[in-house]
C-alpha atoms as a PDB file:
ATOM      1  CA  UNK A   1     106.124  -9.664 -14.603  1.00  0.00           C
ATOM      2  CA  UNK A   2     107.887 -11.143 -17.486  1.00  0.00           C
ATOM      3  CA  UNK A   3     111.499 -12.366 -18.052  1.00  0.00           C
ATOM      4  CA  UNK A   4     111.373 -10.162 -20.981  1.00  0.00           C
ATOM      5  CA  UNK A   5     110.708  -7.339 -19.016  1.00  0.00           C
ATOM      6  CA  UNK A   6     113.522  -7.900 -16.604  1.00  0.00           C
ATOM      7  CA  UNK A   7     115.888  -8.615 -19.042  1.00  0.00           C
ATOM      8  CA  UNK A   8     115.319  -5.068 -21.239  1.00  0.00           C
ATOM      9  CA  UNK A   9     115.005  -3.397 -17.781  1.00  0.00           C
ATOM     10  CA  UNK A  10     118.557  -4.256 -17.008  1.00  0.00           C
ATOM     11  CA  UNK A  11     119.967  -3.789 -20.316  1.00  0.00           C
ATOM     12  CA  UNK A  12     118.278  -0.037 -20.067  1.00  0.00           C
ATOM     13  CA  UNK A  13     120.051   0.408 -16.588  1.00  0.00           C
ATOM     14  CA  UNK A  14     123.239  -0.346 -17.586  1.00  0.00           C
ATOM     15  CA  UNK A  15     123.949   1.829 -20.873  1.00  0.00           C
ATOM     16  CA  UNK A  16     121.456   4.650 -19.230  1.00  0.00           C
ATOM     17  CA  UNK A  17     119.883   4.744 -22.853  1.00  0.00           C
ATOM     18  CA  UNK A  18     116.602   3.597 -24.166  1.00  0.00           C
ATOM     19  CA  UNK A  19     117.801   3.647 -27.921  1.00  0.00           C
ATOM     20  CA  UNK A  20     121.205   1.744 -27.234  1.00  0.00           C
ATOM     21  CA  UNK A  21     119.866  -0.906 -25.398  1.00  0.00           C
ATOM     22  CA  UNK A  22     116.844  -1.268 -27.970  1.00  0.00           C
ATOM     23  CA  UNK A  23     119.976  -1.732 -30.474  1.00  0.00           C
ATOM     24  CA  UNK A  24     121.372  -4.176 -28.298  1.00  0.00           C
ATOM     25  CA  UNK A  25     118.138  -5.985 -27.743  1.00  0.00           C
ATOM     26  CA  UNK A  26     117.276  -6.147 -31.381  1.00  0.00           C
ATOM     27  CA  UNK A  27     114.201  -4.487 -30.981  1.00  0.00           C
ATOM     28  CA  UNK A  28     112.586  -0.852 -31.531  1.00  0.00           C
ATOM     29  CA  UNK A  29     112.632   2.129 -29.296  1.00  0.00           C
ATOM     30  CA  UNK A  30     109.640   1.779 -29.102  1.00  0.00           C
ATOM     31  CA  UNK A  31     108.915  -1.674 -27.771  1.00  0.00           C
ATOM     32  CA  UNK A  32     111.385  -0.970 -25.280  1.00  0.00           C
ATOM     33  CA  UNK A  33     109.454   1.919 -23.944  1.00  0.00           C
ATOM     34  CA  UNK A  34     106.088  -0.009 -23.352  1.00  0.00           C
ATOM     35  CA  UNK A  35     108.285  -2.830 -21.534  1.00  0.00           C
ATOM     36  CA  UNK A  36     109.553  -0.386 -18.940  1.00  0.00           C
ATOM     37  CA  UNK A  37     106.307   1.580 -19.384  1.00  0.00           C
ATOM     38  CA  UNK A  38     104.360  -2.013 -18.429  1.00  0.00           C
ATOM     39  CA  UNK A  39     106.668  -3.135 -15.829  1.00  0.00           C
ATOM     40  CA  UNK A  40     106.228   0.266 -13.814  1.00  0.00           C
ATOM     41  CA  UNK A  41     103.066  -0.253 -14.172  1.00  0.00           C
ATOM     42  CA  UNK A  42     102.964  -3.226 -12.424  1.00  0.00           C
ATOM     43  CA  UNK A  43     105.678  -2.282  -9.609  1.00  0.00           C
ATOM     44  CA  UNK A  44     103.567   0.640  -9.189  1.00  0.00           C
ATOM     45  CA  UNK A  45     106.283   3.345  -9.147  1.00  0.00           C
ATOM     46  CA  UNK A  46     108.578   4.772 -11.929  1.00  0.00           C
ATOM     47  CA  UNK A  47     112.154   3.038 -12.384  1.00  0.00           C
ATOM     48  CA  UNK A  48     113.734   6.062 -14.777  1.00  0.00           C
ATOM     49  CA  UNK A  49     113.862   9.002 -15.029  1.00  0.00           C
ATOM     50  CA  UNK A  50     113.619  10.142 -18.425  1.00  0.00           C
ATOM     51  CA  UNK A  51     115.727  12.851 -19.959  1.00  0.00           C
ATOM     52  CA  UNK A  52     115.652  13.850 -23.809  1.00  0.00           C
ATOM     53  CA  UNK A  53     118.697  11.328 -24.967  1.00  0.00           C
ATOM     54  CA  UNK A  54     119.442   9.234 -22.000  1.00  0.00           C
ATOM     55  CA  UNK A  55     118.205   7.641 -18.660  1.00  0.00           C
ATOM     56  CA  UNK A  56     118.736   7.405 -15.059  1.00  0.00           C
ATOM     57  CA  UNK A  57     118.020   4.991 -12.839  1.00  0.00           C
ATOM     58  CA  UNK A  58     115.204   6.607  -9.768  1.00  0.00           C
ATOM     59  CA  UNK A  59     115.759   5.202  -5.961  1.00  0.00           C
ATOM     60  CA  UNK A  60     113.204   2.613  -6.952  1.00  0.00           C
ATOM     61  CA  UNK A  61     115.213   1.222  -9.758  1.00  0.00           C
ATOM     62  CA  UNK A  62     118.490   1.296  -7.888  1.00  0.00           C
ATOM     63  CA  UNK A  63     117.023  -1.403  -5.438  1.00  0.00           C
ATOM     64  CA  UNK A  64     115.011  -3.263  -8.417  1.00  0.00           C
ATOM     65  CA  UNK A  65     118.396  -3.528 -10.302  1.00  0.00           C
ATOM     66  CA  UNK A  66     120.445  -6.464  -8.535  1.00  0.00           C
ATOM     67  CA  UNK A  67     117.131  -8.333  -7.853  1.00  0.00           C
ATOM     68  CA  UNK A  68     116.488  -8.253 -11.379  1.00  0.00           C
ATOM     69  CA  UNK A  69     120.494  -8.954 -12.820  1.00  0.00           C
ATOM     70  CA  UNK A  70     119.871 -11.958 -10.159  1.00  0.00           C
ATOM     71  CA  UNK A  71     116.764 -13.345 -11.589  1.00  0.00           C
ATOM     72  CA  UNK A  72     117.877 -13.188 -15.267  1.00  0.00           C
ATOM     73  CA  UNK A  73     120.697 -14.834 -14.687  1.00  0.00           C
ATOM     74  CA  UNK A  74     118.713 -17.885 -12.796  1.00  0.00           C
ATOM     75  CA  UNK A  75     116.633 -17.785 -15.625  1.00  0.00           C
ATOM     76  CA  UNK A  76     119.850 -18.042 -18.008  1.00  0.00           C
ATOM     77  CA  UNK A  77     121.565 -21.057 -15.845  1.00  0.00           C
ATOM     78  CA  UNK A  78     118.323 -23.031 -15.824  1.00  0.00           C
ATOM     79  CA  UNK A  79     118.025 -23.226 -19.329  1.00  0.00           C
ATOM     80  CA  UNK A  80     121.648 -23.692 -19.461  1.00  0.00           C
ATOM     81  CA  UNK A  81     121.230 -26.757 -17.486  1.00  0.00           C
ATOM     82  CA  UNK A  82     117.808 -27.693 -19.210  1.00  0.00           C
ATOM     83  CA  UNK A  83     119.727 -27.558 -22.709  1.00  0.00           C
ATOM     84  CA  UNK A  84     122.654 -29.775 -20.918  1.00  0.00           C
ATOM     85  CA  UNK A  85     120.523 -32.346 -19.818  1.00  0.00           C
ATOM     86  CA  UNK A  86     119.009 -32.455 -23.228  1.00  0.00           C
ATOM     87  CA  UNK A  87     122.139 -33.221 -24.858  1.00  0.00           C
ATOM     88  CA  UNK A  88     122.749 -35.811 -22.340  1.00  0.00           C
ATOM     89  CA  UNK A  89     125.287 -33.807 -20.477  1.00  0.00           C
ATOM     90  CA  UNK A  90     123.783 -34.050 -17.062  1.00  0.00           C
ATOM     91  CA  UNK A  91     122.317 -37.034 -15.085  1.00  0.00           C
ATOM     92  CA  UNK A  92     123.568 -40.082 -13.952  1.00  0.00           C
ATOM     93  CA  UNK A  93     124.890 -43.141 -15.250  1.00  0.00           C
ATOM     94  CA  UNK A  94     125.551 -46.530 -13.437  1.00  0.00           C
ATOM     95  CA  UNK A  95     128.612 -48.667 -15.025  1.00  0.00           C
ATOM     96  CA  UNK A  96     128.981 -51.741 -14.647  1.00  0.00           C
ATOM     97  CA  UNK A  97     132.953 -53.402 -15.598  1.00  0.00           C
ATOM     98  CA  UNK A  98     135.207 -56.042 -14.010  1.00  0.00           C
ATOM     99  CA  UNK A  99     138.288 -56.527 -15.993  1.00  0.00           C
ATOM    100  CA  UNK A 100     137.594 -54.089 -18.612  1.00  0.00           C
ATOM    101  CA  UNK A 101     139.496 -51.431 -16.807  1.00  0.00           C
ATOM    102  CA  UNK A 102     143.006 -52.933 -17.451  1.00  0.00           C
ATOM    103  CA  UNK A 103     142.324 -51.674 -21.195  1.00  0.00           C
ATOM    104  CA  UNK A 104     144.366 -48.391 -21.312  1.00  0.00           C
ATOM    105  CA  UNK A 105     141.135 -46.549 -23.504  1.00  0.00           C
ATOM    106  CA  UNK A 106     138.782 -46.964 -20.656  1.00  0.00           C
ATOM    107  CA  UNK A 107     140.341 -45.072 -17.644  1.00  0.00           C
ATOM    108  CA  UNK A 108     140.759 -42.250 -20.553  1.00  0.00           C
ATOM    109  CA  UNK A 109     137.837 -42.024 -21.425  1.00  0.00           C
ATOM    110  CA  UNK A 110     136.355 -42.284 -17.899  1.00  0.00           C
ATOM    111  CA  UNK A 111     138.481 -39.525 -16.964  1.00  0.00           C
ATOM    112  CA  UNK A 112     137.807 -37.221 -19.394  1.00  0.00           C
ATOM    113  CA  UNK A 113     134.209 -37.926 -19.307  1.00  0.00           C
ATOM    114  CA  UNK A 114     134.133 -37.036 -15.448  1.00  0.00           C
ATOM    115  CA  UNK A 115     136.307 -34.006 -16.374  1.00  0.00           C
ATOM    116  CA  UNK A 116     134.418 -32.207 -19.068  1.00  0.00           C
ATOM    117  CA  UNK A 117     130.722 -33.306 -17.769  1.00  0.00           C
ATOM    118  CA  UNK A 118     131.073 -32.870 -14.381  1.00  0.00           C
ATOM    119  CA  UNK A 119     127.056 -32.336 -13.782  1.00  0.00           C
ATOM    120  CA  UNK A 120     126.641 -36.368 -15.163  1.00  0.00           C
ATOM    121  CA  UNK A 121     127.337 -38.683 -12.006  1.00  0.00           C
ATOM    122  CA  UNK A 122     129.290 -41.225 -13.144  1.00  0.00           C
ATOM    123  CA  UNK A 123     128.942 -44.721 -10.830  1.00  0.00           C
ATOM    124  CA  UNK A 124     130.982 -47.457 -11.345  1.00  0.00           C
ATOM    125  CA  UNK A 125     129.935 -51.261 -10.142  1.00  0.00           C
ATOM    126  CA  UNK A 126     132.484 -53.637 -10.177  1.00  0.00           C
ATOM    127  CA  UNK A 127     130.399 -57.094 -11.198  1.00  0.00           C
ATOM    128  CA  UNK A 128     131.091 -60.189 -13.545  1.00  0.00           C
ATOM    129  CA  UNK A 129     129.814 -60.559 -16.674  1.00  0.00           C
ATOM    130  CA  UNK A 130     126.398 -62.407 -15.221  1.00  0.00           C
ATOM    131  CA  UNK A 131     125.656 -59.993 -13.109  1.00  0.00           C
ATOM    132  CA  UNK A 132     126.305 -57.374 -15.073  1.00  0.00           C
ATOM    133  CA  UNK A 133     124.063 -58.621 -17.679  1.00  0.00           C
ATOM    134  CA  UNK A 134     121.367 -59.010 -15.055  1.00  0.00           C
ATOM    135  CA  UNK A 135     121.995 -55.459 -13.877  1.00  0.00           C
ATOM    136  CA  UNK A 136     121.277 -54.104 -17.382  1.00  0.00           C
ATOM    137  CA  UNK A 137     117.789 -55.762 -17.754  1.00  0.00           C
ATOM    138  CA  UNK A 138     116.812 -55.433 -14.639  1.00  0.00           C
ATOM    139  CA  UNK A 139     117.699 -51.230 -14.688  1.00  0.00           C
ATOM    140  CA  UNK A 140     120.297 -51.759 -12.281  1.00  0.00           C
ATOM    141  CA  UNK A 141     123.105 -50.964 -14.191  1.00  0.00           C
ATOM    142  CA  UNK A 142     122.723 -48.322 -17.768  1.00  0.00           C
ATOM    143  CA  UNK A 143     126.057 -49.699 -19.021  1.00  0.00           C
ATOM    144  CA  UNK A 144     128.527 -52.407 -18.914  1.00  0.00           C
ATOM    145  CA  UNK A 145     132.125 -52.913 -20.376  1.00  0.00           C
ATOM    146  CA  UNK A 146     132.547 -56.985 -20.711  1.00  0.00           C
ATOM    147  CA  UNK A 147     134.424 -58.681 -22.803  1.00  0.00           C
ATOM    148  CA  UNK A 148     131.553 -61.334 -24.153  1.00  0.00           C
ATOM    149  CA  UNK A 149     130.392 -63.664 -26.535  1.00  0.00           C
ATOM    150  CA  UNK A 150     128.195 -61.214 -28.881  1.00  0.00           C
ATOM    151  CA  UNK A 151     126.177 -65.168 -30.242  1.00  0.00           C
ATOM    152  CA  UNK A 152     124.790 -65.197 -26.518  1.00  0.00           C
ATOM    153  CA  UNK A 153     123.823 -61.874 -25.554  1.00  0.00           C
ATOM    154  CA  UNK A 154     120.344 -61.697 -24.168  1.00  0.00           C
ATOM    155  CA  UNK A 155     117.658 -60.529 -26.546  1.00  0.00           C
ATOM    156  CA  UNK A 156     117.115 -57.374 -24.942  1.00  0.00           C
ATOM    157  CA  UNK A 157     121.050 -56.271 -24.951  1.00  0.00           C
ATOM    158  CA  UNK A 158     123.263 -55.117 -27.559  1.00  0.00           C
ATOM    159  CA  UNK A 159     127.328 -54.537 -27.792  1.00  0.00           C
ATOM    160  CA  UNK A 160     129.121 -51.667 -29.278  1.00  0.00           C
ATOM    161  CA  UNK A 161     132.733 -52.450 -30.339  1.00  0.00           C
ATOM    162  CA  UNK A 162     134.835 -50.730 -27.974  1.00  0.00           C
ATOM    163  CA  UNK A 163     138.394 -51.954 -28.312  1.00  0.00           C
ATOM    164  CA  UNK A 164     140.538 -54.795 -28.871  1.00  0.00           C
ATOM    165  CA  UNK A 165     143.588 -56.980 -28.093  1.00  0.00           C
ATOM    166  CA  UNK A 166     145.661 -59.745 -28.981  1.00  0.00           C
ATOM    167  CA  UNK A 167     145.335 -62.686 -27.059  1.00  0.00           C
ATOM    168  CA  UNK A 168     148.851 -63.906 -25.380  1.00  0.00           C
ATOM    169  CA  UNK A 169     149.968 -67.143 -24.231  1.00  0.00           C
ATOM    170  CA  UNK A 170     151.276 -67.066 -20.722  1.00  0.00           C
ATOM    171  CA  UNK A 171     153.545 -69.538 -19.182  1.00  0.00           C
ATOM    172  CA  UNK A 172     156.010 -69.853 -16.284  1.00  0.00           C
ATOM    173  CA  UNK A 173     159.677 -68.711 -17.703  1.00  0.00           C
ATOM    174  CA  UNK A 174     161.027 -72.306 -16.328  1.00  0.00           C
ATOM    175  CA  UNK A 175     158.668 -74.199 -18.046  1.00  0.00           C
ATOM    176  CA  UNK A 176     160.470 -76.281 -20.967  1.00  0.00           C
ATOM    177  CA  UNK A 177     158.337 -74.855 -23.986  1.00  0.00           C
ATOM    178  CA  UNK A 178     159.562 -70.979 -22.399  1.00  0.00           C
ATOM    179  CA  UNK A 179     162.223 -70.871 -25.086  1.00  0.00           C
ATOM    180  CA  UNK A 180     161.140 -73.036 -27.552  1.00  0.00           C
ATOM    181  CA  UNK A 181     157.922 -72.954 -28.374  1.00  0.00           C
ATOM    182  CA  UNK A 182     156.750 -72.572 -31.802  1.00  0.00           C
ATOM    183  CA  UNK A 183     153.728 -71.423 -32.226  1.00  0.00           C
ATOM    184  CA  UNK A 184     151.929 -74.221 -32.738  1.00  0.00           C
ATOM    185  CA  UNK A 185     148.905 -74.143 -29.956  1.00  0.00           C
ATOM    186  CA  UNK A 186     147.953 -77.965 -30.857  1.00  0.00           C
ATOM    187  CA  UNK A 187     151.008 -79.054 -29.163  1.00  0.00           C
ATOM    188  CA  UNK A 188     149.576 -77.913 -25.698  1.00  0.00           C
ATOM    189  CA  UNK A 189     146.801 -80.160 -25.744  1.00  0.00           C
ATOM    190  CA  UNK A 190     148.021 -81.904 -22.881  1.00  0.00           C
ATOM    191  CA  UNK A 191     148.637 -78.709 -20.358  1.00  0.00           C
ATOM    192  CA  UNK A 192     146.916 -77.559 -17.333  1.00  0.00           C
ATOM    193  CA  UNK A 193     145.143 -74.391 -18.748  1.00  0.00           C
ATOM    194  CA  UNK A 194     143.986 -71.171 -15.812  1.00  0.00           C
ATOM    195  CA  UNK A 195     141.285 -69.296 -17.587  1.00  0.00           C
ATOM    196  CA  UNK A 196     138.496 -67.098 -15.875  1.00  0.00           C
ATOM    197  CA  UNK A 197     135.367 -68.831 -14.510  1.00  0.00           C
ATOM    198  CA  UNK A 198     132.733 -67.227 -16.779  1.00  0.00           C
ATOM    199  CA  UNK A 199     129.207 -68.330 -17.764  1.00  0.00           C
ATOM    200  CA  UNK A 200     129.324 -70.749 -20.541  1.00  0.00           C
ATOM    201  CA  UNK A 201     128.863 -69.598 -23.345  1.00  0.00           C
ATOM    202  CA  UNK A 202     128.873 -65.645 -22.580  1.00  0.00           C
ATOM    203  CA  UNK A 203     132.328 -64.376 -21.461  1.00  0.00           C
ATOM    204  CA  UNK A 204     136.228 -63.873 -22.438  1.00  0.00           C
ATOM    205  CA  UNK A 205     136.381 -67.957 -21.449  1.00  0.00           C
ATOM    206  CA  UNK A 206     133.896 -69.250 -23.906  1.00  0.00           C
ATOM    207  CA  UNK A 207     135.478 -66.734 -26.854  1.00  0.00           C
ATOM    208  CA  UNK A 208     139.149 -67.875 -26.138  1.00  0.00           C
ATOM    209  CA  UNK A 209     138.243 -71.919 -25.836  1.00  0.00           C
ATOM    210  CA  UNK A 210     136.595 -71.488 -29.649  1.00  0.00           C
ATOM    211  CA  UNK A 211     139.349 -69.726 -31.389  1.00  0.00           C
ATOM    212  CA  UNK A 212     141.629 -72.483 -29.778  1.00  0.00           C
ATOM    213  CA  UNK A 213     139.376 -75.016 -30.723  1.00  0.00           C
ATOM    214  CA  UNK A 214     139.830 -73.494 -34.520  1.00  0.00           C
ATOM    215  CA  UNK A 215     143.677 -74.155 -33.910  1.00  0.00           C
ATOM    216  CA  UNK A 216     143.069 -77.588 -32.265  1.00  0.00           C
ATOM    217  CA  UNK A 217     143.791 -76.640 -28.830  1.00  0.00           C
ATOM    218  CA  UNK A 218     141.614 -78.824 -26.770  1.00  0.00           C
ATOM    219  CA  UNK A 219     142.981 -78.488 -23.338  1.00  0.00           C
ATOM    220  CA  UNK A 220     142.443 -81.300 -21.270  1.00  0.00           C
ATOM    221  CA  UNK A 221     142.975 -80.035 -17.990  1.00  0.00           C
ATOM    222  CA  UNK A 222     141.120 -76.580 -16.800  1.00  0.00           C
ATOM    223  CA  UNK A 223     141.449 -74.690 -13.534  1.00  0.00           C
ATOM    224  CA  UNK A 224     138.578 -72.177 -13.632  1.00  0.00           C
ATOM    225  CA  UNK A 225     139.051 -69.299 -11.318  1.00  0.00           C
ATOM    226  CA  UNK A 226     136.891 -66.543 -10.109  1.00  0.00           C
ATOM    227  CA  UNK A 227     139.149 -63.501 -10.800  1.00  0.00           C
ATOM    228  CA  UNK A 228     141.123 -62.585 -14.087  1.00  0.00           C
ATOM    229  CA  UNK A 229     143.746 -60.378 -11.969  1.00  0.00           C
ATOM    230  CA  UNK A 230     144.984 -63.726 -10.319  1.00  0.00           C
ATOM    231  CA  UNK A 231     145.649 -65.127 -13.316  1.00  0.00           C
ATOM    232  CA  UNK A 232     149.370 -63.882 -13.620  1.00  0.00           C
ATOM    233  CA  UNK A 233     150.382 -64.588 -10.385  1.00  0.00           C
ATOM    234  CA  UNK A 234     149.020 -68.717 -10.952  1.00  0.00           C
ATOM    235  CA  UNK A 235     150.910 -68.923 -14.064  1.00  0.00           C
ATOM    236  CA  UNK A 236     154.027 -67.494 -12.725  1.00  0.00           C
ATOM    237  CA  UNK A 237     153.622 -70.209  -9.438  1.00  0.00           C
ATOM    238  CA  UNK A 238     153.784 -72.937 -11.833  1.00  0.00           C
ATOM    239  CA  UNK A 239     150.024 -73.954 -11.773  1.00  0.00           C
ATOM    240  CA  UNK A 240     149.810 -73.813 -15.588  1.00  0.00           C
ATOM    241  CA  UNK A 241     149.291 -71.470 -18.584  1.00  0.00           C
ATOM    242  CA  UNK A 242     146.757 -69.314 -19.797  1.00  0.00           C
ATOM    243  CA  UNK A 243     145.602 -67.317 -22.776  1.00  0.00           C
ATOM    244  CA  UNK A 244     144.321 -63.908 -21.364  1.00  0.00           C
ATOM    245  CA  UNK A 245     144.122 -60.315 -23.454  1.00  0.00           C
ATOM    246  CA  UNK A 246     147.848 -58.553 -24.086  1.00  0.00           C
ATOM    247  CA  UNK A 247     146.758 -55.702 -21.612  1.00  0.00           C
ATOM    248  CA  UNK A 248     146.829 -58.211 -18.788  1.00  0.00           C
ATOM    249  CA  UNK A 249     150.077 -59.310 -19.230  1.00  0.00           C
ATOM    250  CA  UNK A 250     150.972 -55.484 -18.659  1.00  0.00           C
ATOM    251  CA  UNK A 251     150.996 -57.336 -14.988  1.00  0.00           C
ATOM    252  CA  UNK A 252     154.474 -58.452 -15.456  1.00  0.00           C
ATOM    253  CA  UNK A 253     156.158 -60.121 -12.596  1.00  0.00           C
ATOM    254  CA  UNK A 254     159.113 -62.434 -11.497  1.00  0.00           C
ATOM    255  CA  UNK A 255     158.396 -66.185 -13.012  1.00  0.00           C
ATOM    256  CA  UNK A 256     156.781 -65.204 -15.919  1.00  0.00           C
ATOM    257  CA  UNK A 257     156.771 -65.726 -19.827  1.00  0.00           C
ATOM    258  CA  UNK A 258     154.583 -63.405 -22.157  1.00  0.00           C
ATOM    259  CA  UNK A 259     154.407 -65.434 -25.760  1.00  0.00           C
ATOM    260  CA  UNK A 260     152.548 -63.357 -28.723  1.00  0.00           C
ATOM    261  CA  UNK A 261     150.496 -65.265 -30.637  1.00  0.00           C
ATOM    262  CA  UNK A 262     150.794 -64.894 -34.660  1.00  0.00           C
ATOM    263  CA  UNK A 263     146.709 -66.577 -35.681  1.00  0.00           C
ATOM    264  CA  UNK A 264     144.839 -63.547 -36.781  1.00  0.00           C
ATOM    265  CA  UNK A 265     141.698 -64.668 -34.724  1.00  0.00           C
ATOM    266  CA  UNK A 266     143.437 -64.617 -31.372  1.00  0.00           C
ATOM    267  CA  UNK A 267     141.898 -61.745 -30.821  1.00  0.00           C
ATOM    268  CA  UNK A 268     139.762 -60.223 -27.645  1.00  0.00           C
ATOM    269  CA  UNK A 269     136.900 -57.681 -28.108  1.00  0.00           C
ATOM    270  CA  UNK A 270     136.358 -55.415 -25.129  1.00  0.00           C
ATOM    271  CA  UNK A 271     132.157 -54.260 -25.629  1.00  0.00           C
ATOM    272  CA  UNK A 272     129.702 -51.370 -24.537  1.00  0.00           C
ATOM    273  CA  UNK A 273     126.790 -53.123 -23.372  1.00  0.00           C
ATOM    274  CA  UNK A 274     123.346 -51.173 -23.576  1.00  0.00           C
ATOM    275  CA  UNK A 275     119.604 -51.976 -23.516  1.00  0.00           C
ATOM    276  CA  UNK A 276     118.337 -52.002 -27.383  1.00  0.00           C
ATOM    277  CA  UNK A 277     115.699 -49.736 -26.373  1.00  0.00           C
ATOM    278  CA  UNK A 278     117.811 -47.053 -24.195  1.00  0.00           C
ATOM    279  CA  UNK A 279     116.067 -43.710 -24.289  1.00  0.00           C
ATOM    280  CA  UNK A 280     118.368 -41.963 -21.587  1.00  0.00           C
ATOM    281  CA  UNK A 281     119.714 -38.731 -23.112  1.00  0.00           C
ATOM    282  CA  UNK A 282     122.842 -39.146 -20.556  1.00  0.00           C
ATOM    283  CA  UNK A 283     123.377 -42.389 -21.657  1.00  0.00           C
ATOM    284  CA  UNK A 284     123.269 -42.549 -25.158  1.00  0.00           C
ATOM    285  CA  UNK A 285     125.363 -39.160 -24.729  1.00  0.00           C
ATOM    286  CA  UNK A 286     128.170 -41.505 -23.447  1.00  0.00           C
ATOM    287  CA  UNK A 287     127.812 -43.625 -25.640  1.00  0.00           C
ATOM    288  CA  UNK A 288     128.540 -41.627 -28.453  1.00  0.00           C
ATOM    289  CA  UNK A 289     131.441 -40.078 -26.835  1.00  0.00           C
ATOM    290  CA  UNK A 290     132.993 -43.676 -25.628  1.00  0.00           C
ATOM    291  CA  UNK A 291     132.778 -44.452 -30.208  1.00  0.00           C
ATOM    292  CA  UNK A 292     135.295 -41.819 -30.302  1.00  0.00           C
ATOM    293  CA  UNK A 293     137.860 -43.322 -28.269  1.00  0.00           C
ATOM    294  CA  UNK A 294     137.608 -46.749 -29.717  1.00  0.00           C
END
């Protein structure tokens, strides 16, 4: 017994005419006839009864009738799904991010990727940039959002621009530069600096102490801590500045100053990490859907 079969059999039943469901079917009278002809055959009893211009269903086909509505439709979701998961939309995806998630274009796109593909599990793994760069080569992880130094990537890894953000100087509002600095980052030189403790040479840390560097900002004094969040709060309790991404001064609070900087290369690049040689339908589906909220 063949889908085809089914499927003409309960076309037939429902318009009680071989020659209008032959129309709908796209296919001859004819060929319709030897379908029912072969499944009854096979069932060993007759599902019609055959008048001159129309059809009617015998006891027989009355009870074959929901079985067989029931298994065309299976047949119709599975490929459904089958087609889905070709396109990517179905499977799972592991996500590695850390700080990444104070960018506004991330929990949208997060969001409306768990709304309109509900049938791809979405798991999100809240790691540093290290680990999440271990993750990814060692199949742990399918995806990370970092904010990294692209020279230093791994051989095996490669970004996709996902947003970016001005870099901001932050500094407690009591501090004497507050209100009169000028924009000139040389003249901090001599300031206790808060940045994040990343790996040298990979993460936001690294990329923020070279564009100073190109505006001879050498600070002299570094506290490295372990979390970007706390960041804020340090500045505003008079422990020093920092320079962080404009999205994390969207932490406002008591005690603290939010400068803009003007140089064109204080800039921070928030980046889709992948394996070069991804072959995951699901995840190169999200990919392409996180380009088109960059």
């Amino acid at each position: 017994m063949e889908l085809r079969h089914l499927r003409a059999f309960v076309v037939a039943a429902e318009l009680q005419s071989f020659s209008r469901a032959a129309q709908t079917l796209g296919i001859a009278q004819s060929a319709l006839s030897q379908l029912m002809r072969t499944l009854e055959s096979e069932l060993g009893m007759p599902l019609f009864r055959r008048a001159n211009r129309s059809v009617a269903l015998t006891a027989a086909g009355l009870a074959f009738l929901p079985h067989a509505r029931q298994s065309v439709s299976a047949s119709e979701l599975a490929a459904s799904a089958a087609r889905r998961a070709r396109r990517g939309e179905a499977g799972e995806i592991n996500i590695g991010y850390h700080s990444a998630l104070f960018e506004a274009n991330l929990p949208l796109l997060l969001r409306h990727y768990f709304s309109t593909f509900p049938e791809v599990k979405l798991t999100l793994v809240d790691a540093g940039i290290r680990a999440q760069l271990d993750m990814l080569l060692e199949h742990k992880l399918d995806l990370a959002f970092a904010r990294v130094f692209k020279d230093h990537l791994p051989e095996r890894l490669r970004t996709h621009h996902f947003s970016q953000s001005r870099l901001v100087l932050l500094m407690p509002d009591n501090h004497p530069l507050a209100v009169q600095f000028t924009g000139d980052l040389g003249s901090l030189r001599h300031e206790t600096f808060v940045f994040l403790q990343d790996p040298a040479g990979i993460g936001l840390t690294s990329h923020t102490l070279h564009v100073c560097r190109q505006h001879q900002l050498h600070p002299e004094n570094i506290m490295h801590v372990p979390s970007l969040m706390s960041i804020p709060g340090l500045v505003a309790a008079g422990i020093g500045l920092s320079i962080v991404p404009e999205p994390l001064a969207r932490l406002s609070m008591p005690g603290l100053r939010v400068i803009p900087l003007a140089q064109p290369e204080m800039l921070s690049e928030l980046s889709l990490i992948s394996r070069i040689d991804e072959r995951s339908t699901a995840v190169l589906h999200f990919i392409e859907e996180a380009r088109d909220w960059c």
